[in-house]
Protein backbone atom coordinates (compact mmCIF):
# COMPACT_ATOMS: atom_id res chain seq x y z
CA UNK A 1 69.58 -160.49 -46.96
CA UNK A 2 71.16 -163.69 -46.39
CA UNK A 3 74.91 -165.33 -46.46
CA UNK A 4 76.95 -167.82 -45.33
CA UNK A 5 80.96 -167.21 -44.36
CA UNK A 6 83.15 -169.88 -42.89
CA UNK A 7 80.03 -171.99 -41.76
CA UNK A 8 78.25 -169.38 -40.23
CA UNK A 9 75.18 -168.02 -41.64
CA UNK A 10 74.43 -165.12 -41.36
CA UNK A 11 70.75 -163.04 -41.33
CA UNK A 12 70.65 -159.66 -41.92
CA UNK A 13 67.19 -158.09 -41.54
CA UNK A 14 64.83 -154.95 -42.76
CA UNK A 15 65.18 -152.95 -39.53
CA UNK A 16 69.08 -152.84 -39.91
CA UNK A 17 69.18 -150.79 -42.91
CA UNK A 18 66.10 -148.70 -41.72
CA UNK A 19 68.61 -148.40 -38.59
CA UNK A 20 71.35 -147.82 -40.71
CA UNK A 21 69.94 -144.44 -42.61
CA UNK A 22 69.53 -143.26 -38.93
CA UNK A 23 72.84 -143.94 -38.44
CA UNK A 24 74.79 -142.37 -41.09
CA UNK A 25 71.65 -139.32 -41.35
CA UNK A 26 73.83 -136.47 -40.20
CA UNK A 27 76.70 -136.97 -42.64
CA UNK A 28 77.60 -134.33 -44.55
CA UNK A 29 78.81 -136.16 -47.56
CA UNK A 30 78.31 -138.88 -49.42
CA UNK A 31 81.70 -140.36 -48.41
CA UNK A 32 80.91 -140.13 -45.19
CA UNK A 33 77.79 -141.68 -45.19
CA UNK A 34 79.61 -144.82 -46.78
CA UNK A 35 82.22 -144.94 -44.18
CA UNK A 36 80.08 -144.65 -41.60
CA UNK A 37 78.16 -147.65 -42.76
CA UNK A 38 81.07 -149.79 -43.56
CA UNK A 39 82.40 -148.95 -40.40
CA UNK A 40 78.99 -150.03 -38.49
CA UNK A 41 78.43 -152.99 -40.51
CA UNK A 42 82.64 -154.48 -40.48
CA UNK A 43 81.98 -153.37 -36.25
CA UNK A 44 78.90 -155.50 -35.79
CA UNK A 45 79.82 -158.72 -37.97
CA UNK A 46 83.70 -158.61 -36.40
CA UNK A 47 81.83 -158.51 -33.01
CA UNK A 48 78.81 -161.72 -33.59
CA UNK A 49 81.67 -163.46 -35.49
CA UNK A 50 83.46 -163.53 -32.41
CA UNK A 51 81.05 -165.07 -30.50
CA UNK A 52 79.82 -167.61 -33.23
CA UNK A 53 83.25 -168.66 -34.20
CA UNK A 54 83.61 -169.42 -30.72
CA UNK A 55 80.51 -171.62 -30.56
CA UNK A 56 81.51 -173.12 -33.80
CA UNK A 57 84.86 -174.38 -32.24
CA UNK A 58 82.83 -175.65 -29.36
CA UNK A 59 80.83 -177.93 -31.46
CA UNK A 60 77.08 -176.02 -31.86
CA UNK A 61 75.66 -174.28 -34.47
CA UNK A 62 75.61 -170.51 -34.38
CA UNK A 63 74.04 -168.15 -36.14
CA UNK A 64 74.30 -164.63 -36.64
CA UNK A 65 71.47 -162.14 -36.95
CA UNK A 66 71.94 -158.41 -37.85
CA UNK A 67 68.90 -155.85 -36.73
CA UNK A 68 68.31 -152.77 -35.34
CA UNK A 69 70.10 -151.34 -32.46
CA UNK A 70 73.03 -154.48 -33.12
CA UNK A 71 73.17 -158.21 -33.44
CA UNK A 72 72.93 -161.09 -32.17
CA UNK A 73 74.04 -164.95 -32.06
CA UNK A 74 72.25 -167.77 -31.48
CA UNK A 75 73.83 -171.61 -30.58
CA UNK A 76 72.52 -174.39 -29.03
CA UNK A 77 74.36 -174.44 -25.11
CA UNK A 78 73.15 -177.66 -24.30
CA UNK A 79 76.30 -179.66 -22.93
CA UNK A 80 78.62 -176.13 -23.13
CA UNK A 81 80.25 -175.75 -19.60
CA UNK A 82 79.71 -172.29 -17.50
CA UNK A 83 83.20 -171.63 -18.67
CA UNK A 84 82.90 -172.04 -22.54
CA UNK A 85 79.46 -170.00 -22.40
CA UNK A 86 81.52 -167.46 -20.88
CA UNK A 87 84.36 -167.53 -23.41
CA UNK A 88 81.42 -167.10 -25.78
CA UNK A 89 80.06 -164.27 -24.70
CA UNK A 90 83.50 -162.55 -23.55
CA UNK A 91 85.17 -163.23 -27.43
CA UNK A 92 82.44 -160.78 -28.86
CA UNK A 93 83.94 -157.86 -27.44
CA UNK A 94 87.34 -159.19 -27.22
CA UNK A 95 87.33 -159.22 -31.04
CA UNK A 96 86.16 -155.95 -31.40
CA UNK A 97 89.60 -155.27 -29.32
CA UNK A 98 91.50 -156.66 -31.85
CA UNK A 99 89.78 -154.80 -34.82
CA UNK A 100 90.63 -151.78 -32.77
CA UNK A 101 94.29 -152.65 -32.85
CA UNK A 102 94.54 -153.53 -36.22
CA UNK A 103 92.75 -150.47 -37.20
CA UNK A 104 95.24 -148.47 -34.75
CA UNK A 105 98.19 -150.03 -36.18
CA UNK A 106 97.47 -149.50 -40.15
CA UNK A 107 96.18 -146.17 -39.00
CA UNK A 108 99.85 -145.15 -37.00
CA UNK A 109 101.87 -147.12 -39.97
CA UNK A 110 101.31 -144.76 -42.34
CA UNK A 111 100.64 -147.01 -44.92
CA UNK A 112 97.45 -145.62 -46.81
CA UNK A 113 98.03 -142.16 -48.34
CA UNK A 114 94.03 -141.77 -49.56
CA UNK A 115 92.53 -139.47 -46.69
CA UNK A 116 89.16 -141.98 -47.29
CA UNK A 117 91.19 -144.92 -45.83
CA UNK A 118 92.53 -142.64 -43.08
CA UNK A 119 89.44 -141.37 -42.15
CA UNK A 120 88.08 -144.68 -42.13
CA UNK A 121 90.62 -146.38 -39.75
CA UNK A 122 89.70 -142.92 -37.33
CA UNK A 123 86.16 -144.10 -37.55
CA UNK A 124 86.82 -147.53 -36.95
CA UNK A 125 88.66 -146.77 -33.95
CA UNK A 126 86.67 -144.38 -32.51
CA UNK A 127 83.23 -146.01 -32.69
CA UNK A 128 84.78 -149.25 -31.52
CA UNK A 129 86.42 -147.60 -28.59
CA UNK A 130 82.87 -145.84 -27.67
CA UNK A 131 80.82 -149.07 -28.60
CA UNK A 132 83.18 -151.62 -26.93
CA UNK A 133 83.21 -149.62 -23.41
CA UNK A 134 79.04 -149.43 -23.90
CA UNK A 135 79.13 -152.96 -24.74
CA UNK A 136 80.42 -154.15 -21.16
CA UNK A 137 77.62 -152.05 -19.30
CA UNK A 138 76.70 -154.97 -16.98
CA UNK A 139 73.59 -154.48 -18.34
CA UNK A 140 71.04 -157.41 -20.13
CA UNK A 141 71.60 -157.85 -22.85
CA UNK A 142 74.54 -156.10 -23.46
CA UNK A 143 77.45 -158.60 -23.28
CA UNK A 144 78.45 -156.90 -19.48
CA UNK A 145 75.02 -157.96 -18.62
CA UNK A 146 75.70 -160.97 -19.70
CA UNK A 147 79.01 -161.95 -18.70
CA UNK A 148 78.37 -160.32 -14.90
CA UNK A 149 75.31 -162.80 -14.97
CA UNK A 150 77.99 -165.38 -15.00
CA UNK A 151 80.52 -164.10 -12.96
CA UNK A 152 77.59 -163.91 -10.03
CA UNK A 153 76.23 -166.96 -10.83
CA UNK A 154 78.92 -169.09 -10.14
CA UNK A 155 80.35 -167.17 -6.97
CA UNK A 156 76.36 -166.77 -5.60
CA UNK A 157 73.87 -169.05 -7.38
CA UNK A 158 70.28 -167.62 -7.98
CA UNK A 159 71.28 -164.80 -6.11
CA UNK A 160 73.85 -163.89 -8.03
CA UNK A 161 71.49 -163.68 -11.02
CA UNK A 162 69.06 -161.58 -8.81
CA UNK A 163 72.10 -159.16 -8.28
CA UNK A 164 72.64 -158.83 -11.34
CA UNK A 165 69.37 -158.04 -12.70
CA UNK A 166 69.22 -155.10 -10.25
CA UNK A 167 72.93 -154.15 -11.22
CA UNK A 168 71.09 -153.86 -14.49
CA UNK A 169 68.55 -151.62 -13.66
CA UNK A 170 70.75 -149.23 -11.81
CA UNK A 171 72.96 -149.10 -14.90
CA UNK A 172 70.23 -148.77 -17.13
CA UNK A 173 69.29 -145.36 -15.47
CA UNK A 174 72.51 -144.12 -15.37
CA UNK A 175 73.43 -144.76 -19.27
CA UNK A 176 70.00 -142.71 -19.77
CA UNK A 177 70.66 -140.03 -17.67
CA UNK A 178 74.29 -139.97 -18.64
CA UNK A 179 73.75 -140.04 -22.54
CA UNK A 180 70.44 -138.00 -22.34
CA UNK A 181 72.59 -135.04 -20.38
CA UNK A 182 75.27 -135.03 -23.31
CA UNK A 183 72.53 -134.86 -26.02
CA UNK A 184 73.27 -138.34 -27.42
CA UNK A 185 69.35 -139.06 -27.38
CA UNK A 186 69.58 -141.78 -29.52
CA UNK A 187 71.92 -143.89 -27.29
CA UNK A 188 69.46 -142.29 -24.38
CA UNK A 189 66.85 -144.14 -25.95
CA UNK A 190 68.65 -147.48 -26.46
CA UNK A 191 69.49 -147.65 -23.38
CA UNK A 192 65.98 -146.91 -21.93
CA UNK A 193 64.78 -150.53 -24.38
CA UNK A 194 67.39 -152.19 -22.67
CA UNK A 195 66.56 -151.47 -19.22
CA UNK A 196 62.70 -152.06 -20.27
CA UNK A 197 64.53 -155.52 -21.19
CA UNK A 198 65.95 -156.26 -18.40
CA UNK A 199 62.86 -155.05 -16.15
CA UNK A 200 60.56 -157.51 -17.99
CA UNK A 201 63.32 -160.22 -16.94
CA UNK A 202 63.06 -159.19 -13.44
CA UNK A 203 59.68 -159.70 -13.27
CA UNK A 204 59.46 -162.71 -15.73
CA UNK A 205 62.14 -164.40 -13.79
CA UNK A 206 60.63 -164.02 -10.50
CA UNK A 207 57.06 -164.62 -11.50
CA UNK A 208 58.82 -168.28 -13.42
CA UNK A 209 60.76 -168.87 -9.92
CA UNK A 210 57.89 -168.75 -7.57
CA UNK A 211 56.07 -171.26 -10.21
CA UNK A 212 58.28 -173.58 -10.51
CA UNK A 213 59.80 -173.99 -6.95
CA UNK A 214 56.15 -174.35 -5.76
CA UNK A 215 55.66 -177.17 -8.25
CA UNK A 216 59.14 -178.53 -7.20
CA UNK A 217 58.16 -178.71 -3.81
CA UNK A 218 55.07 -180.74 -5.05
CA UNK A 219 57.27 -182.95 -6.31
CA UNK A 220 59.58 -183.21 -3.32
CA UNK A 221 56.41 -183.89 -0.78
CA UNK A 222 55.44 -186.51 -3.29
CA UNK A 223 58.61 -188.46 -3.10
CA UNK A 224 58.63 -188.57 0.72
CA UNK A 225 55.24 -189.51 0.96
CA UNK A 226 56.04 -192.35 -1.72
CA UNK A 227 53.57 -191.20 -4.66
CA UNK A 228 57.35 -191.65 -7.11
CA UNK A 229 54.21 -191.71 -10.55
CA UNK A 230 53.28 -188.41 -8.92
CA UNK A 231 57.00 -187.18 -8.58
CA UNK A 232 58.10 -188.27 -11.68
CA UNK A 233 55.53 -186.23 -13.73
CA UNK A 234 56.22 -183.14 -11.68
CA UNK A 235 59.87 -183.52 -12.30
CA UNK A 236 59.30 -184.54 -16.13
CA UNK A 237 57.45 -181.12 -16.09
CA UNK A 238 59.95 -179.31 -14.75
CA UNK A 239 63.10 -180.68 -17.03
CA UNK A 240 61.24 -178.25 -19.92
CA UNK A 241 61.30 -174.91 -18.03
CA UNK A 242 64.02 -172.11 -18.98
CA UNK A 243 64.91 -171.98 -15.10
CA UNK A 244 68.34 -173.55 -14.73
CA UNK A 245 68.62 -173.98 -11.50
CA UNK A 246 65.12 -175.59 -10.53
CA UNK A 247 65.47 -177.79 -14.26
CA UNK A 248 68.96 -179.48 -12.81
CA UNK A 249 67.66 -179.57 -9.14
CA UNK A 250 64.15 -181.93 -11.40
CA UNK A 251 66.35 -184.02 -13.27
CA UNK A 252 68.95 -185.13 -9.71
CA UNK A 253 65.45 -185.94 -8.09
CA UNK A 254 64.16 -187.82 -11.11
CA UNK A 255 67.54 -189.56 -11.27
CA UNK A 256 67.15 -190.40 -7.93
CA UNK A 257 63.48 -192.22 -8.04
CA UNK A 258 64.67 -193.84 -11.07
CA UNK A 259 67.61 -195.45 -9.85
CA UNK A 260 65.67 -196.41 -6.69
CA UNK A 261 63.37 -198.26 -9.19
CA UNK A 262 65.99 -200.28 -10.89
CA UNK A 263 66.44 -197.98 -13.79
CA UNK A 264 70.25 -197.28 -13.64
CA UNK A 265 70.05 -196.31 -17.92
CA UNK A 266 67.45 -193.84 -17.60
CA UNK A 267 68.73 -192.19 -14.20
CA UNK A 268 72.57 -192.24 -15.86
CA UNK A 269 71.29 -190.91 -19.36
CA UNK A 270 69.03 -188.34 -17.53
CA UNK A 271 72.00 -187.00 -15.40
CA UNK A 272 74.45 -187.45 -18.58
CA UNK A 273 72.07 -184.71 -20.50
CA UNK A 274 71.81 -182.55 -18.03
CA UNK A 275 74.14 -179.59 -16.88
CA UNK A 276 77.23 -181.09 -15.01
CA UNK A 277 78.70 -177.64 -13.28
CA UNK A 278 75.23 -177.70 -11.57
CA UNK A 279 74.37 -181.00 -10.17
CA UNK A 280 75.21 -181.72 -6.55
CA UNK A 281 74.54 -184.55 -5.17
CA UNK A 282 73.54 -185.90 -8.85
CA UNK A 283 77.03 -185.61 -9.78
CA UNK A 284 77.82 -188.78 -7.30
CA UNK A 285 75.19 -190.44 -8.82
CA UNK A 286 76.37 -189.95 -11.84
CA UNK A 287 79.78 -190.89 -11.40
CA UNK A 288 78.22 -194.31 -9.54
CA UNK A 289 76.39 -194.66 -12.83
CA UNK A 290 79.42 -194.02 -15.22
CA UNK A 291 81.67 -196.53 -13.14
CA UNK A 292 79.31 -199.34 -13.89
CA UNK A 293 79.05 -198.07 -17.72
CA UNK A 294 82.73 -198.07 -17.79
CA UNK A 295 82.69 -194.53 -18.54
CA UNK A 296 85.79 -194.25 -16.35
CA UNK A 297 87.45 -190.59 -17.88
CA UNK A 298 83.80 -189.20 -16.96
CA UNK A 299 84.23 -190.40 -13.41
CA UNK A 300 87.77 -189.46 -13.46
CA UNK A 301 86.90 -185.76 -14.18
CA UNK A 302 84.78 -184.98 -10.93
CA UNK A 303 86.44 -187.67 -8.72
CA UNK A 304 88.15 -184.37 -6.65
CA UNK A 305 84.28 -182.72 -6.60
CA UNK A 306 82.17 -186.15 -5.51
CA UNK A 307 84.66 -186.34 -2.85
CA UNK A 308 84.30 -182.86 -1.67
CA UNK A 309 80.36 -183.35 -1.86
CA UNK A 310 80.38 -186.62 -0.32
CA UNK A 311 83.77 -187.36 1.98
CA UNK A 312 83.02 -191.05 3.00
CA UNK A 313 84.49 -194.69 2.22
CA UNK A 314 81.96 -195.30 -0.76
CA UNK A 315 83.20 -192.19 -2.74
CA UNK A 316 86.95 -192.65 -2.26
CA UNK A 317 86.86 -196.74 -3.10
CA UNK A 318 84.71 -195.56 -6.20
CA UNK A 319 87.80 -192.99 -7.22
CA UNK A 320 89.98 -195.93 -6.52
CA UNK A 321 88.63 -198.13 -8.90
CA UNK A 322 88.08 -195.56 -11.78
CA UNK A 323 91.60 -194.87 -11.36
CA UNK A 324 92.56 -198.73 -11.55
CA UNK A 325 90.32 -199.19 -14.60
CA UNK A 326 91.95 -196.39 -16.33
CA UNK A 327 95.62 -197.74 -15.37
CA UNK A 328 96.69 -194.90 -13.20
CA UNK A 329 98.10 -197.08 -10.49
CA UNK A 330 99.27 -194.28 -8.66
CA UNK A 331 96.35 -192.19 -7.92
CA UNK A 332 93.97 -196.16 -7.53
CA UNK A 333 96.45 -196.57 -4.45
CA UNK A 334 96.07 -193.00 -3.52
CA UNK A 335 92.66 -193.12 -3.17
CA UNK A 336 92.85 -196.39 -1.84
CA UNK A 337 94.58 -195.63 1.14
CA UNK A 338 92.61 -192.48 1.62
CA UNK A 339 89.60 -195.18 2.15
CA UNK A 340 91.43 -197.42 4.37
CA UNK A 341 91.42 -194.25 6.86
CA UNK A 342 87.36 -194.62 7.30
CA UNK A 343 86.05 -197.09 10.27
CA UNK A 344 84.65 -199.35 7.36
CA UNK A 345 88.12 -200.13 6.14
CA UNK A 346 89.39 -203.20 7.81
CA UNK A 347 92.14 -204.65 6.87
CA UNK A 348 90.32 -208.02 5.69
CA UNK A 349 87.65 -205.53 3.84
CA UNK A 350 90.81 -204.20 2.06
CA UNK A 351 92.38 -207.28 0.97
CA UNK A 352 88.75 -208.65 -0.30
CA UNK A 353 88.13 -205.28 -2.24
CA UNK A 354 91.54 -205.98 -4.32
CA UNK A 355 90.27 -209.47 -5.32
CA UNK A 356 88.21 -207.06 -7.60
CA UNK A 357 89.73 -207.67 -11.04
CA UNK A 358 88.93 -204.20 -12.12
CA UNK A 359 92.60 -204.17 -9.54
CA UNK A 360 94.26 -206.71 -11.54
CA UNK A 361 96.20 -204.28 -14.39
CA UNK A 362 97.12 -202.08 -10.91
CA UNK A 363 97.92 -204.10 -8.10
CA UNK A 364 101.46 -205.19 -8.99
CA UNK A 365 102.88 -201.93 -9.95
CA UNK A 366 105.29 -200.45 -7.90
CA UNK A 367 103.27 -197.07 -7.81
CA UNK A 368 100.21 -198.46 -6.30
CA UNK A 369 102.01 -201.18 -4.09
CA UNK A 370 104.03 -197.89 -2.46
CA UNK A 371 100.59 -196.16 -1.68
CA UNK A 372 99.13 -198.69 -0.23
CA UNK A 373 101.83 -200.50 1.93
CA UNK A 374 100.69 -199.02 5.17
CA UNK A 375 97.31 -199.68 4.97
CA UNK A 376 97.78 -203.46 5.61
């Protein structure tokens, strides 16, 4: 079964409805049976359609497939930051939140007199409750799982994600244990394929980690032995794999050899495609590359992160003159006169550098003449 609603589309597949009789099995009526569908069905679309309405307002194209044990929802992430895939994958169960509110305010209103309606709104609130709190088990690939992943990520790098595969494990066991000592085998069982799951990405991801950072290293040795035809293939390799971190780490290096070899387009359309929270030293590059494309409000956004990667006189004039070619005067001379404190900042080095007419819209404003007074 197929349908589309508002833009998303939305695949619903055999192995739901076989999960669905299981489901709604142990009714004793008829009625319930319906409710307790409706309520499964309304539970899992209100859930995807929070995190593909959220990908939709970010610009990709989700989709939404229903199947057994839940749902899922598919986008494209290439060019999402960290922070949007994490809104993502956080408005799925924040959703469900609201349906429980709603359902918890028409239920407390008194507004419905049918004891069918009633009963419904109980269901609704009580599975959501239950399914919500199982739902943020920091457990792959339950949304926890996903947004701990994340959380780790960020704070620890790679071994954040290592964490939290083996938070995932241990949580795994417990949900089994815990649901298989309260007779709710079926749960038991789902949560014995998820931890299967999450195993197989232990394993996959450290088998995929020791491949590809051996290859990387390849690649490295090649470039400081001077074979860049070498490099480059290694690194071309690499920009397919699923590994994040060694895929950004290919594309700075590539970026690197071709800049060296006059390329500036390819290394600056390279970095431009490739994650941005996760380039390094690549991100300098990159905003090198954007000052000289005029992309000035893409240099503008990490001038504060270049400069923390790379403190010296190069980075700060380079912040100086996106500011100047986007007519902030203010922060131009600010950055300005944090480059006049490094030993390559003469004075006459100073006054030649604001001969530069990318200065010219700047240089008379009162802002930018009271940042830089002292540094003449």
């Amino acid at each position: 079964m197929r349908f589309s609603f508002l833009n998303i589309p939305v695949n619903i597949h055999f192995s739901f409805w076989i999960f669905l009789i299981f489901f709604v099995r142990t009714s004793s009526s008829p009625a319930e049976m319906v409710i307790y569908s409706l309520v499964l069905f309304i539970s899992l679309i209100v859930h995807e359609y929070g995190h593909g309405l959220t990908a939709l307002y970010f610009g990709k194209d989700p989709k939404i497939d229903l199947l057994a044990f839940g749902g899922y929802t598919t986008y494209r992430d290439f060019g999402l930051s960290e922070k949007q895939k994490f809104l993502i994958t956080l408005n799925g169960p924040l959703f469900e939140a609201f349906l429980i509110l709603f359902a918890y305010i028409l239920l407390r209103a008194n507004i419905f007199q049918s004891s069918y309606i009633l009963y419904f709104l109980y269901i609704l609130v009580k599975f959501n409750i239950f399914w919500c709190l199982v739902n943020l088990v920091p457990l792959y690939p339950l949304d926890g799982g996903h947004l701990l992943r994340q959380l780790l990520e960020k704070k620890f790098g790679e071994k954040g994600f290592k964490i939290s595969l083996i938070i995932g494990n241990i949580s795994a066991i417990l949900g089994c244990l815990f649901f298989f000592w309260h007779q709710y085998f079926g749960f038991a069982i789902i949560f014995a394929i998820y931890g299967f799951q999450n195993m197989q990405m232990s394993f996959k991801n450290l088998k995929l980690k020791q491949n590809n950072f051996g290859l990387y290293n390849d690649g490295v040795r090649s470039m400081e032995n001077n074979d860049n035809e070498k490099a480059k293939a290694i690194f071309k390799k690499l920009l397919k794999t699923k590994d994040k971190y060694i895929k950004v780490s290919a594309a700075e290096s590539l970026a690197i050899i071709l800049h060296q070899e006059n390329d500036p387009k390819g290394a600056y359309n390279l970095l431009l495609k490739t994650d941005h929270s996760r380039l390094k030293k690549g991100k300098c590059l990159l905003c090198k590359l954007a000052y000289d494309e005029k992309n000035y409000v893409l240099a503008k956004k990490y001038s504060d992160e270049i400069y923390e990667i790379d403190g010296s006189f190069e980075i700060a004039l380079l912040n100086s003159k996106v500011f100047a070619g986007l007519n902030e005067p203010e922060y131009s001379g600010g950055w300005l006169r944090t480059a006049s404190l490094f030993d390559q900042a003469s004075k006459e080095t100073l006054k030649e550098i604001l001969q530069d007419k990318i200065y010219d819209s700047v240089k008379e404003n009162d802002s930018f003449k009271k940042q830089t007074q002292k540094i003449y």
